[in-house]
C-alpha atoms as a PDB file:
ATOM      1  CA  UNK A   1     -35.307  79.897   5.560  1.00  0.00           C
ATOM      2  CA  UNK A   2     -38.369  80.301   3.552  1.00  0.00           C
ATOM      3  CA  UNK A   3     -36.706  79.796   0.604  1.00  0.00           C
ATOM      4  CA  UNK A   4     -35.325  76.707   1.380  1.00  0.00           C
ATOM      5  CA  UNK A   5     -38.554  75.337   2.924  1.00  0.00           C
ATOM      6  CA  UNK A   6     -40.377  76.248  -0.303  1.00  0.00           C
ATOM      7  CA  UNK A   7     -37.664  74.797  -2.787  1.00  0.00           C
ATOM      8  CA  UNK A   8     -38.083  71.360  -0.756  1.00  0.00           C
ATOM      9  CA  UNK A   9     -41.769  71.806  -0.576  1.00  0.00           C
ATOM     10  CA  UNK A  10     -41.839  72.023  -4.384  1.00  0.00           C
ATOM     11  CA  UNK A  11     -39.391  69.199  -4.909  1.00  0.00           C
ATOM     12  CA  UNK A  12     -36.037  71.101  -5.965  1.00  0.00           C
ATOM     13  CA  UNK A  13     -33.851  69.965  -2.658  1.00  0.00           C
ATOM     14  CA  UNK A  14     -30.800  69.754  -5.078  1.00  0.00           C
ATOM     15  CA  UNK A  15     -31.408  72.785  -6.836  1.00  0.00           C
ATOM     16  CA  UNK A  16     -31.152  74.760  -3.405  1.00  0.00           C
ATOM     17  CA  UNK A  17     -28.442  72.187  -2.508  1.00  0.00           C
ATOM     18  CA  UNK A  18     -26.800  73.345  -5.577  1.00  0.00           C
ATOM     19  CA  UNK A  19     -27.293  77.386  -5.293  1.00  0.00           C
ATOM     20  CA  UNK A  20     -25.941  76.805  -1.354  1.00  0.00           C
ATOM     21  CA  UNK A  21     -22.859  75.501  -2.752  1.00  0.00           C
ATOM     22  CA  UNK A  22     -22.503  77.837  -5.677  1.00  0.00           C
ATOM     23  CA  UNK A  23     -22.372  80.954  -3.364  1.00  0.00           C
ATOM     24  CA  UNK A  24     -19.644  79.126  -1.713  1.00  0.00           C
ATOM     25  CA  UNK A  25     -17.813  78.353  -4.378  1.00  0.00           C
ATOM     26  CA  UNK A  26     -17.447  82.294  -5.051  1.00  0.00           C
ATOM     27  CA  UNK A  27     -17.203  83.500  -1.727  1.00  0.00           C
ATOM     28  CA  UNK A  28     -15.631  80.686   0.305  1.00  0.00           C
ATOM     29  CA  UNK A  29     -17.740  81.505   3.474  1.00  0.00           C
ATOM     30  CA  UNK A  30     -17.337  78.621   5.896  1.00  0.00           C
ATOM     31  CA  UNK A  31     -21.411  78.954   7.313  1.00  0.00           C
ATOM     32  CA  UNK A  32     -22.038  78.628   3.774  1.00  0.00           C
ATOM     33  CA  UNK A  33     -19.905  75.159   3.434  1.00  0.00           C
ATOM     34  CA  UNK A  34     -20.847  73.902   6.968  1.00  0.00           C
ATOM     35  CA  UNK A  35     -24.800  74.843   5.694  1.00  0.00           C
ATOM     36  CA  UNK A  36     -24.434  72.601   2.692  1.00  0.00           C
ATOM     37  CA  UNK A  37     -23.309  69.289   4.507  1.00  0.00           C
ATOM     38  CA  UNK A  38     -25.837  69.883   7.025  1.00  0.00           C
ATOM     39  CA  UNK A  39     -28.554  69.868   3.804  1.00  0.00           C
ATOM     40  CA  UNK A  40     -26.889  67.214   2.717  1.00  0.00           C
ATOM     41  CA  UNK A  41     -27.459  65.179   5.666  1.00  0.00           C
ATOM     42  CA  UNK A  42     -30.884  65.318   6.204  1.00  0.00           C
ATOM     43  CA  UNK A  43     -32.060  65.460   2.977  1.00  0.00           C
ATOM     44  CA  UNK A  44     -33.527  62.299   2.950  1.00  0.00           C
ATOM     45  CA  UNK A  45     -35.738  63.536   5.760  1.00  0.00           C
ATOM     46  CA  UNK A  46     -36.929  66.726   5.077  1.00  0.00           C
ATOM     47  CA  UNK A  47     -37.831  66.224   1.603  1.00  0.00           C
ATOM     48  CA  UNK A  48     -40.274  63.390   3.143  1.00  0.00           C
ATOM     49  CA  UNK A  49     -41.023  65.698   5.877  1.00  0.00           C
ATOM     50  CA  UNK A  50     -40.499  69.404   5.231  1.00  0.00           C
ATOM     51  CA  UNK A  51     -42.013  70.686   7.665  1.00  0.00           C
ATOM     52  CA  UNK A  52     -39.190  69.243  10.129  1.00  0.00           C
ATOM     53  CA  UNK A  53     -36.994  71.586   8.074  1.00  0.00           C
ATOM     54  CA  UNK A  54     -36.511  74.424  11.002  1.00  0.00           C
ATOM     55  CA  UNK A  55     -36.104  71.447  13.915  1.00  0.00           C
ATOM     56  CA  UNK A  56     -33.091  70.255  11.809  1.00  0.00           C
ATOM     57  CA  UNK A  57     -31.386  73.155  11.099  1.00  0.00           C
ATOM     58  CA  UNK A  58     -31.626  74.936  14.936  1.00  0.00           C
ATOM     59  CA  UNK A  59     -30.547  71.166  16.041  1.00  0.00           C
ATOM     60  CA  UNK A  60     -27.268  71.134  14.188  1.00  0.00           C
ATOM     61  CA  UNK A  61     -26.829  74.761  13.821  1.00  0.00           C
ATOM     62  CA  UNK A  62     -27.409  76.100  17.197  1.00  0.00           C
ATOM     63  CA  UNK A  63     -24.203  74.320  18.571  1.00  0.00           C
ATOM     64  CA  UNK A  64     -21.713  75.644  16.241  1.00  0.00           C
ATOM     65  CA  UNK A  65     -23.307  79.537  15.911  1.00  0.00           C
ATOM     66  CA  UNK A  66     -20.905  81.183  18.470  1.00  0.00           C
ATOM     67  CA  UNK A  67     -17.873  80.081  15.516  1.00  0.00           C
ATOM     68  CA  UNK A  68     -19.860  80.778  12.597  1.00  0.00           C
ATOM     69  CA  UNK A  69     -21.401  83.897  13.864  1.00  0.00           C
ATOM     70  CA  UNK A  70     -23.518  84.398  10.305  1.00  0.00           C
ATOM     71  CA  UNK A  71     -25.309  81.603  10.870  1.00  0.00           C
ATOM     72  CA  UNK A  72     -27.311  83.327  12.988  1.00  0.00           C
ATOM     73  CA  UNK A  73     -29.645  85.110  10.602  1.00  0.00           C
ATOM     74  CA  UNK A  74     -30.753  81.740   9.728  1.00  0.00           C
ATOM     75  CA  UNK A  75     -31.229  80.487  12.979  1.00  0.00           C
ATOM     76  CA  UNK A  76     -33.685  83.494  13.728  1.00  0.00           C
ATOM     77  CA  UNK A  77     -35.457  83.122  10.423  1.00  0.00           C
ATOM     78  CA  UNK A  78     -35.781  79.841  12.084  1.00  0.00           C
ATOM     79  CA  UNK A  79     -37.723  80.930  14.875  1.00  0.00           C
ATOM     80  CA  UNK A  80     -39.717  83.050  13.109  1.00  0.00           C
ATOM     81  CA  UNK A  81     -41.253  81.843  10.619  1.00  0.00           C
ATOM     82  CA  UNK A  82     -40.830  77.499  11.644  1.00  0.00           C
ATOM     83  CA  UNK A  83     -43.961  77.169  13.398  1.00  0.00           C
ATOM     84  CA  UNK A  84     -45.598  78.391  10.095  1.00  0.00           C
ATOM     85  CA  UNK A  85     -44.598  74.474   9.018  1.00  0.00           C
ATOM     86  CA  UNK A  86     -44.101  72.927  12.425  1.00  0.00           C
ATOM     87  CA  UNK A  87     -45.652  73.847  15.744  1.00  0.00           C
ATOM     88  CA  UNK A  88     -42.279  71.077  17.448  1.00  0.00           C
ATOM     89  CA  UNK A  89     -39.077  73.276  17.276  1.00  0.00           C
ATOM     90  CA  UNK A  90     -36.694  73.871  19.831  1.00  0.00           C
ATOM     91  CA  UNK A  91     -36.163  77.282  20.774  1.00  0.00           C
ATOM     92  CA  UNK A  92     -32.876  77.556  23.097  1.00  0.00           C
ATOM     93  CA  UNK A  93     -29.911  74.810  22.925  1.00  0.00           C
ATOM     94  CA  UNK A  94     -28.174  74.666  26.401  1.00  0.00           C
ATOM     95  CA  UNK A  95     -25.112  74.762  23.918  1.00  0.00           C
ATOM     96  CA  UNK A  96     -25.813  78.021  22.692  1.00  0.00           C
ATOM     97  CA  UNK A  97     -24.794  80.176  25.768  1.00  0.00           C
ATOM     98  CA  UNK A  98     -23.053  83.253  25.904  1.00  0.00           C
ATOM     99  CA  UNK A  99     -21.366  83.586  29.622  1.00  0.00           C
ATOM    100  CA  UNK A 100     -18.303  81.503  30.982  1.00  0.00           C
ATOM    101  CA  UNK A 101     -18.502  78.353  32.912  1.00  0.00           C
ATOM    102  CA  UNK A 102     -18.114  78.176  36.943  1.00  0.00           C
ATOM    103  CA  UNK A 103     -14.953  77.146  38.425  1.00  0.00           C
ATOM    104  CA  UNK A 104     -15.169  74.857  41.597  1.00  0.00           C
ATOM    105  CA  UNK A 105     -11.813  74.316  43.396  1.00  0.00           C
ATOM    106  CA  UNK A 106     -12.243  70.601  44.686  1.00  0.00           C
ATOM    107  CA  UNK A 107      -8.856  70.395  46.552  1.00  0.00           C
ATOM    108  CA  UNK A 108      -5.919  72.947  48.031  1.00  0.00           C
ATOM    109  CA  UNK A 109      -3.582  70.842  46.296  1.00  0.00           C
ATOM    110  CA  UNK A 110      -2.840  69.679  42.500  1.00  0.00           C
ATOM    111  CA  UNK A 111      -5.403  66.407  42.174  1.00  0.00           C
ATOM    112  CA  UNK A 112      -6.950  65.039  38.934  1.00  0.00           C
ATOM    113  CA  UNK A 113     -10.513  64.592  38.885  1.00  0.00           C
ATOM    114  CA  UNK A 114     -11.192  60.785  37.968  1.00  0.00           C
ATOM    115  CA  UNK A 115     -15.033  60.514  38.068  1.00  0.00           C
ATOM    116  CA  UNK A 116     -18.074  62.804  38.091  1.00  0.00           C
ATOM    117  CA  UNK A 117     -21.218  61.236  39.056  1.00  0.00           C
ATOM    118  CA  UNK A 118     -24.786  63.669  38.833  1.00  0.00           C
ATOM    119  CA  UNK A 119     -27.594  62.607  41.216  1.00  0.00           C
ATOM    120  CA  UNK A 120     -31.304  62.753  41.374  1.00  0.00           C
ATOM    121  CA  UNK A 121     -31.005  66.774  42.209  1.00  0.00           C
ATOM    122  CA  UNK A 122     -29.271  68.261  39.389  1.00  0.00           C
ATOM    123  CA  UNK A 123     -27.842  71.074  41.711  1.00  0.00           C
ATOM    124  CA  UNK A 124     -26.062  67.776  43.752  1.00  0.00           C
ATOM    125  CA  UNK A 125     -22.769  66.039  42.499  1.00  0.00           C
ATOM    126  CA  UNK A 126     -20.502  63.548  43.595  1.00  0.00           C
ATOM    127  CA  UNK A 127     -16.599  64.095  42.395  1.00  0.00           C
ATOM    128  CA  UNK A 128     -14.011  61.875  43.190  1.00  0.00           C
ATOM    129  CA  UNK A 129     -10.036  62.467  42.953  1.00  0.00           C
ATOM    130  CA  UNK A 130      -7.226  60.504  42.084  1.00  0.00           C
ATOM    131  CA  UNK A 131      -5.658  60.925  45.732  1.00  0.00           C
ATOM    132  CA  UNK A 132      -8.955  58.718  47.099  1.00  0.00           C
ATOM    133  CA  UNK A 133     -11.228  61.928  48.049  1.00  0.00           C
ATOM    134  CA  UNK A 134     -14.881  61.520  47.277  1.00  0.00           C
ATOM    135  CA  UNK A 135     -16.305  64.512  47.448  1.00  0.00           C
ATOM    136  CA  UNK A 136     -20.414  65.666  47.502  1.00  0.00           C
ATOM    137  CA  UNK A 137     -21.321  69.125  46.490  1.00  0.00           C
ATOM    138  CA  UNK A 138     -23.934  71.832  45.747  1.00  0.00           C
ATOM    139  CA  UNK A 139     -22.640  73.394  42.968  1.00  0.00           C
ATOM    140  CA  UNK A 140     -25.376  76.194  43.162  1.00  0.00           C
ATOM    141  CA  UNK A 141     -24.665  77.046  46.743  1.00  0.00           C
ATOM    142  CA  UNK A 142     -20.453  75.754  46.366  1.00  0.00           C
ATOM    143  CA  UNK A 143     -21.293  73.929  49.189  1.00  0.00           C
ATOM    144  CA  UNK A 144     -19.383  70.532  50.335  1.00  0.00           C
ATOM    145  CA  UNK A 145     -22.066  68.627  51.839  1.00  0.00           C
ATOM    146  CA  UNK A 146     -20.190  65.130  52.573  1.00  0.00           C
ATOM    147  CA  UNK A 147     -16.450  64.131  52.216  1.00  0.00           C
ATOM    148  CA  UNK A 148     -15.242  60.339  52.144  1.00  0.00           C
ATOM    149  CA  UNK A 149     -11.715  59.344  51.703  1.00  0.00           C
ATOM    150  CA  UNK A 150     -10.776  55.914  50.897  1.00  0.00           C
ATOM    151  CA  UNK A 151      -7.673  55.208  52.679  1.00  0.00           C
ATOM    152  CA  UNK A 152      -5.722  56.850  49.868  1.00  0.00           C
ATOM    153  CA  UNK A 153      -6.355  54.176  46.911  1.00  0.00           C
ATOM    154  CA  UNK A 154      -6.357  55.031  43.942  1.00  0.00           C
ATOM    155  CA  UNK A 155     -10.161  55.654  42.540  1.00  0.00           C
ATOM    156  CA  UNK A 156     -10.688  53.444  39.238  1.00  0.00           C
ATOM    157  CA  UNK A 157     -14.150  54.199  39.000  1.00  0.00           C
ATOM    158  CA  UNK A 158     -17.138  54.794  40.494  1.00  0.00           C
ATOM    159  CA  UNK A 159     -21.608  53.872  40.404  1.00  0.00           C
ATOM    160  CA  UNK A 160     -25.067  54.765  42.112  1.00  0.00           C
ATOM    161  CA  UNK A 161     -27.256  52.507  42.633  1.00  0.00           C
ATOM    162  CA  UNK A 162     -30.541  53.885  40.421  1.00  0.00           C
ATOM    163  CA  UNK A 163     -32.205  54.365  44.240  1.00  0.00           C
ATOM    164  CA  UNK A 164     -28.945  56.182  45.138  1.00  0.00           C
ATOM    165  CA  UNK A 165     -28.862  54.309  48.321  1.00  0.00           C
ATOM    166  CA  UNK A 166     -25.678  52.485  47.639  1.00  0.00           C
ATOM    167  CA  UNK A 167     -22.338  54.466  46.280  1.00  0.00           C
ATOM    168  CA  UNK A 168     -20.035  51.380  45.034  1.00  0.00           C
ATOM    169  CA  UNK A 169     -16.458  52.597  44.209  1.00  0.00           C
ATOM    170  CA  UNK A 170     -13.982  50.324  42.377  1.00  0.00           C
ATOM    171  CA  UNK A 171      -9.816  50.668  43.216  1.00  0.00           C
ATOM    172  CA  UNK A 172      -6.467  49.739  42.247  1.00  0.00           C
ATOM    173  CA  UNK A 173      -6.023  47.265  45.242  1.00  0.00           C
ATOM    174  CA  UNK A 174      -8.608  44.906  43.058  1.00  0.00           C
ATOM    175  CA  UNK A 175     -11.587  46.293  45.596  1.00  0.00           C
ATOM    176  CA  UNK A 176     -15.367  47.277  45.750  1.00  0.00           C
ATOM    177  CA  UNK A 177     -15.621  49.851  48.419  1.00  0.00           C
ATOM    178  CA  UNK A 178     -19.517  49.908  49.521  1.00  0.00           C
ATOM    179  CA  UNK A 179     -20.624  52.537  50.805  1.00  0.00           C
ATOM    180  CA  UNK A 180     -24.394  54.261  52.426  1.00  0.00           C
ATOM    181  CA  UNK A 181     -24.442  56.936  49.760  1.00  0.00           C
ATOM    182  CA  UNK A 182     -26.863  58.931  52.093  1.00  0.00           C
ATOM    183  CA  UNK A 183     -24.476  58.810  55.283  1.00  0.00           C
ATOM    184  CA  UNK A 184     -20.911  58.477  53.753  1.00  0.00           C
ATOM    185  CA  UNK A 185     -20.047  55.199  55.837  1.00  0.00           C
ATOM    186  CA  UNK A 186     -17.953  52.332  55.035  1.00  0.00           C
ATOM    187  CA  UNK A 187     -20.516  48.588  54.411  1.00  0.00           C
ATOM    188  CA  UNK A 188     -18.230  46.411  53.190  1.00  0.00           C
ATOM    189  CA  UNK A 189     -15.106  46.117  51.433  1.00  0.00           C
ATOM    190  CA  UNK A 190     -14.892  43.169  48.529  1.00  0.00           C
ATOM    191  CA  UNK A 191     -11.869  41.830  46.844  1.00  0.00           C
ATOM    192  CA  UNK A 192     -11.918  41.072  43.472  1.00  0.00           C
ATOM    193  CA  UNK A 193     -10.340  37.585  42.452  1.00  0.00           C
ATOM    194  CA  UNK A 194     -10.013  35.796  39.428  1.00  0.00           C
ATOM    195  CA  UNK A 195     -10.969  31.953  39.441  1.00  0.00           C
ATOM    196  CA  UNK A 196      -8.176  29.038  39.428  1.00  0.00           C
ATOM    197  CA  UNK A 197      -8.814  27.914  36.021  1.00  0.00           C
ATOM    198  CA  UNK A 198      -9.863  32.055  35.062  1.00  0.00           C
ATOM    199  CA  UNK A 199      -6.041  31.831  33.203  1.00  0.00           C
ATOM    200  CA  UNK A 200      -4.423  35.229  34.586  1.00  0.00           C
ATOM    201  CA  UNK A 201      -2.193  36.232  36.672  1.00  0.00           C
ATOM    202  CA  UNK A 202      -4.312  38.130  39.278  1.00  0.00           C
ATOM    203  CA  UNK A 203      -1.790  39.750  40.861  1.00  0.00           C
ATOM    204  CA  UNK A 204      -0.988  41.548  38.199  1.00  0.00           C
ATOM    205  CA  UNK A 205      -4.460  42.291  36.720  1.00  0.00           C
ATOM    206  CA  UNK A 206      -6.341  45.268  37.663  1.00  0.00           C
ATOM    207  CA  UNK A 207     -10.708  45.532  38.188  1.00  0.00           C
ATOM    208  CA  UNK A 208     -11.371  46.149  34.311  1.00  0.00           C
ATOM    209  CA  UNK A 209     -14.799  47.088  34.996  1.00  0.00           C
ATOM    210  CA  UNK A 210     -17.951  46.745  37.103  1.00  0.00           C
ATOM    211  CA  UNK A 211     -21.877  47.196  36.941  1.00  0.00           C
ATOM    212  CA  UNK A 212     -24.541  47.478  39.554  1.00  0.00           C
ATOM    213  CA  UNK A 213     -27.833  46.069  39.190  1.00  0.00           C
ATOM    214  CA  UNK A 214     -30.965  46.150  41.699  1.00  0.00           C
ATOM    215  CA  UNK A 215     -29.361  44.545  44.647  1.00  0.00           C
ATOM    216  CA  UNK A 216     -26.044  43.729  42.872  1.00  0.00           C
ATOM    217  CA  UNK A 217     -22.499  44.383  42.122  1.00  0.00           C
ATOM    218  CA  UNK A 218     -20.460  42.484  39.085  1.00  0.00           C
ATOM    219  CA  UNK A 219     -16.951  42.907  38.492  1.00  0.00           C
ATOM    220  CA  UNK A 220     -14.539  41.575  36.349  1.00  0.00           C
ATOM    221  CA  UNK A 221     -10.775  41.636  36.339  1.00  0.00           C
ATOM    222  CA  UNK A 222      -8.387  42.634  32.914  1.00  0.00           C
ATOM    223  CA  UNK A 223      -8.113  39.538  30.665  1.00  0.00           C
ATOM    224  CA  UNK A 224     -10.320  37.808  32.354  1.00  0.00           C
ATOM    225  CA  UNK A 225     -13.290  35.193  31.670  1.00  0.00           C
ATOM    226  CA  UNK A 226     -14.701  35.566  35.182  1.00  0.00           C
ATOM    227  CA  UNK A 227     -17.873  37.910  36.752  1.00  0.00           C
ATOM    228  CA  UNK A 228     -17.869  38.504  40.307  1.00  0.00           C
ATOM    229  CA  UNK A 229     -21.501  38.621  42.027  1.00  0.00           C
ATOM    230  CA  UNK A 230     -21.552  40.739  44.916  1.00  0.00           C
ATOM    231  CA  UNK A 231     -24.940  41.456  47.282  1.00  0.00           C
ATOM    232  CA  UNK A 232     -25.388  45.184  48.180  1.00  0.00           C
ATOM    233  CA  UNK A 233     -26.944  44.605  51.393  1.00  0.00           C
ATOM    234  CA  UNK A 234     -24.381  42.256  53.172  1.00  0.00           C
ATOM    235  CA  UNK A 235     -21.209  42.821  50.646  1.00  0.00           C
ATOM    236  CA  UNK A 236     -20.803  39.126  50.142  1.00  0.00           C
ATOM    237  CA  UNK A 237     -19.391  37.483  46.837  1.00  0.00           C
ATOM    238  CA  UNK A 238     -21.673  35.141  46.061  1.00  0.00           C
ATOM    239  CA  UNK A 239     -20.748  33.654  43.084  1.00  0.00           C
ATOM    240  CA  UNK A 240     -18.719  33.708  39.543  1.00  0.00           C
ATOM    241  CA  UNK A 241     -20.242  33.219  36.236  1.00  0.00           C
ATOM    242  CA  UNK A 242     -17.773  31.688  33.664  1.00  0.00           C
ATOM    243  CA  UNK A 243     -17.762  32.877  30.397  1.00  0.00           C
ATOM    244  CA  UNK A 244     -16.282  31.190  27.360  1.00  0.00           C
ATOM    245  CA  UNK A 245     -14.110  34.303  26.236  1.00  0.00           C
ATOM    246  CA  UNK A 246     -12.481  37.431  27.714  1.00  0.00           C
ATOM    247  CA  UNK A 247     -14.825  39.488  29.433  1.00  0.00           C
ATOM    248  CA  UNK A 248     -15.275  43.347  27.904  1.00  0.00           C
ATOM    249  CA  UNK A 249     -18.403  44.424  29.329  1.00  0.00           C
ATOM    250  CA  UNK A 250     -21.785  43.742  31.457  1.00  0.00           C
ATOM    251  CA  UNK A 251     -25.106  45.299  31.510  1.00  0.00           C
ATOM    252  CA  UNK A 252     -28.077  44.359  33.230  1.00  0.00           C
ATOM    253  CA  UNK A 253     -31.748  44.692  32.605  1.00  0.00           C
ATOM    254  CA  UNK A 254     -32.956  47.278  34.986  1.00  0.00           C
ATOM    255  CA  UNK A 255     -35.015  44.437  37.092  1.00  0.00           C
ATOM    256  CA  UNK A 256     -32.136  42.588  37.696  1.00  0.00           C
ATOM    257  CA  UNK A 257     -32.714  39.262  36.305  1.00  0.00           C
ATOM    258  CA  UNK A 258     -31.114  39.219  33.509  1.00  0.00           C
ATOM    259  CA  UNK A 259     -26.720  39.947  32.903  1.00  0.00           C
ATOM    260  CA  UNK A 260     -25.740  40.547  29.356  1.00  0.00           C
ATOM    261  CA  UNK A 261     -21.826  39.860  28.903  1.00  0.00           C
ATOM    262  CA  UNK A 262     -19.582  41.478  26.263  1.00  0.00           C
ATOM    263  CA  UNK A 263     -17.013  38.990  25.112  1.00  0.00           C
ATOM    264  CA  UNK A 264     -14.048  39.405  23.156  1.00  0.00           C
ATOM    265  CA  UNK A 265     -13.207  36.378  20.931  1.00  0.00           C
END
């Protein structure tokens, strides 16, 4: 590592560019290949700031070290002697763990997992299945804190509302099932429907996609030029806006005011 930082420093990035891909070249390590494209692509930034040299490296190196094991001499070299240059480095990747991940068995029966949703406590999440079971657990304690099931439609997909209060879940029956995310009950139920002059067939168009804002639901169907506006509170459609061109997505400014609409011309 010091090598490299003082070959930058001086202004010979190539040079140690070029003696990285030399030793390749005779020894055909793969660290030693996967090393020189990772120079390669921040070059442009360390030689203006070299001192980001160790922050680069453990970013992009401390993902892949479990399959290129000698990587890892580097990586401590890293730690060592970076803050020499740069008192910012990161010191542990979340990626870079040595122990196998947790199984949770969500169901007694074969279901696919459709949708995964974290909440505010990162212990807490909310898991639905393709059979219509939305499921709330502590995945620390592998506890099931609340169950809903939603009359066995199929789960399309599935929002919070940033306050969590509201858990909106669209279906394949061209629904928004709204539900008190704190008390797993039933609000409202809200169909979906295209417009007269919207130029689909409804019936055989599914919910393409949906977006919540402050107060707000909006939905659009497949193929269609049409946004449903639905209010949280009483689960009323309250209106459509009509866009020129097939709908693709919507986002909306987090103080609800604004809707930006994806079209597809």
């Amino acid at each position: 590592f010091s090598w490299l930082y003082t070959m930058i420093k001086i202004g010979q990035f190539d040079k140690a560019l070029s003696d990285v891909e030399l030793a390749y070249n005779c020894s055909q390590e793969k660290e030693l290949k996967f090393l020189a494209t990772t120079l390669r692509a921040i070059k442009y930034k360390v030689i203006k700031y070299p001192g980001t040299l160790s922050a680069e490296l453990q970013q992009r190196l401390l993902p892949v070290v479990s399959s290129l094991p000698k990587l890892r001499q580097l990586l401590l070299e890293c730690d060592k002697d970076g803050p020499k240059y740069c008192s910012i480095v990161p010191l542990h990747s979340s990626m870079d763990v040595t122990y196998s991940p947790e199984r949770l068995p969500l169901a007694s029966g074969c279901a696919q997992v459709t949708e995964i949703l974290p909440t505010f406590n990162p212990n807490t999440v909310i898991v639905a299945l393709e059979n219509g079971s939305i499921s709330t657990w502590d995945v620390e304690t592998r506890q099931l804190l609340r169950q809903i099931t939603t009359a066995q439609a199929v789960i399309l997909g599935m929002k919070l509302t940033s306050d969590e209060k509201y858990l909106v879940v669209a279906t394949t029956k061209n629904t928004l099932l709204i539900y008190d995310n704190l008390n797993s009950c039933l609000l409202s139920e809200v169909e979906i429907k295209g417009s007269k002059h919207g130029g689909i067939n409804v019936g055989s168009s599914f919910i393409n996609g949906f977006t919540l804002s402050v107060n707000h639901a909006l939905s659009w169907l497949e193929a269609s030029k049409d946004i449903t506006v639905i209010d949280l509170l009483y689960g009323w459609p309250l209106y459509q806006f009509h866009c020129w061109y097939e709908v693709t997505c919507v986002q909306c400014s987090p103080d609800g005011m604004y809707a930006f609409c994806g079209q597809y011309l």
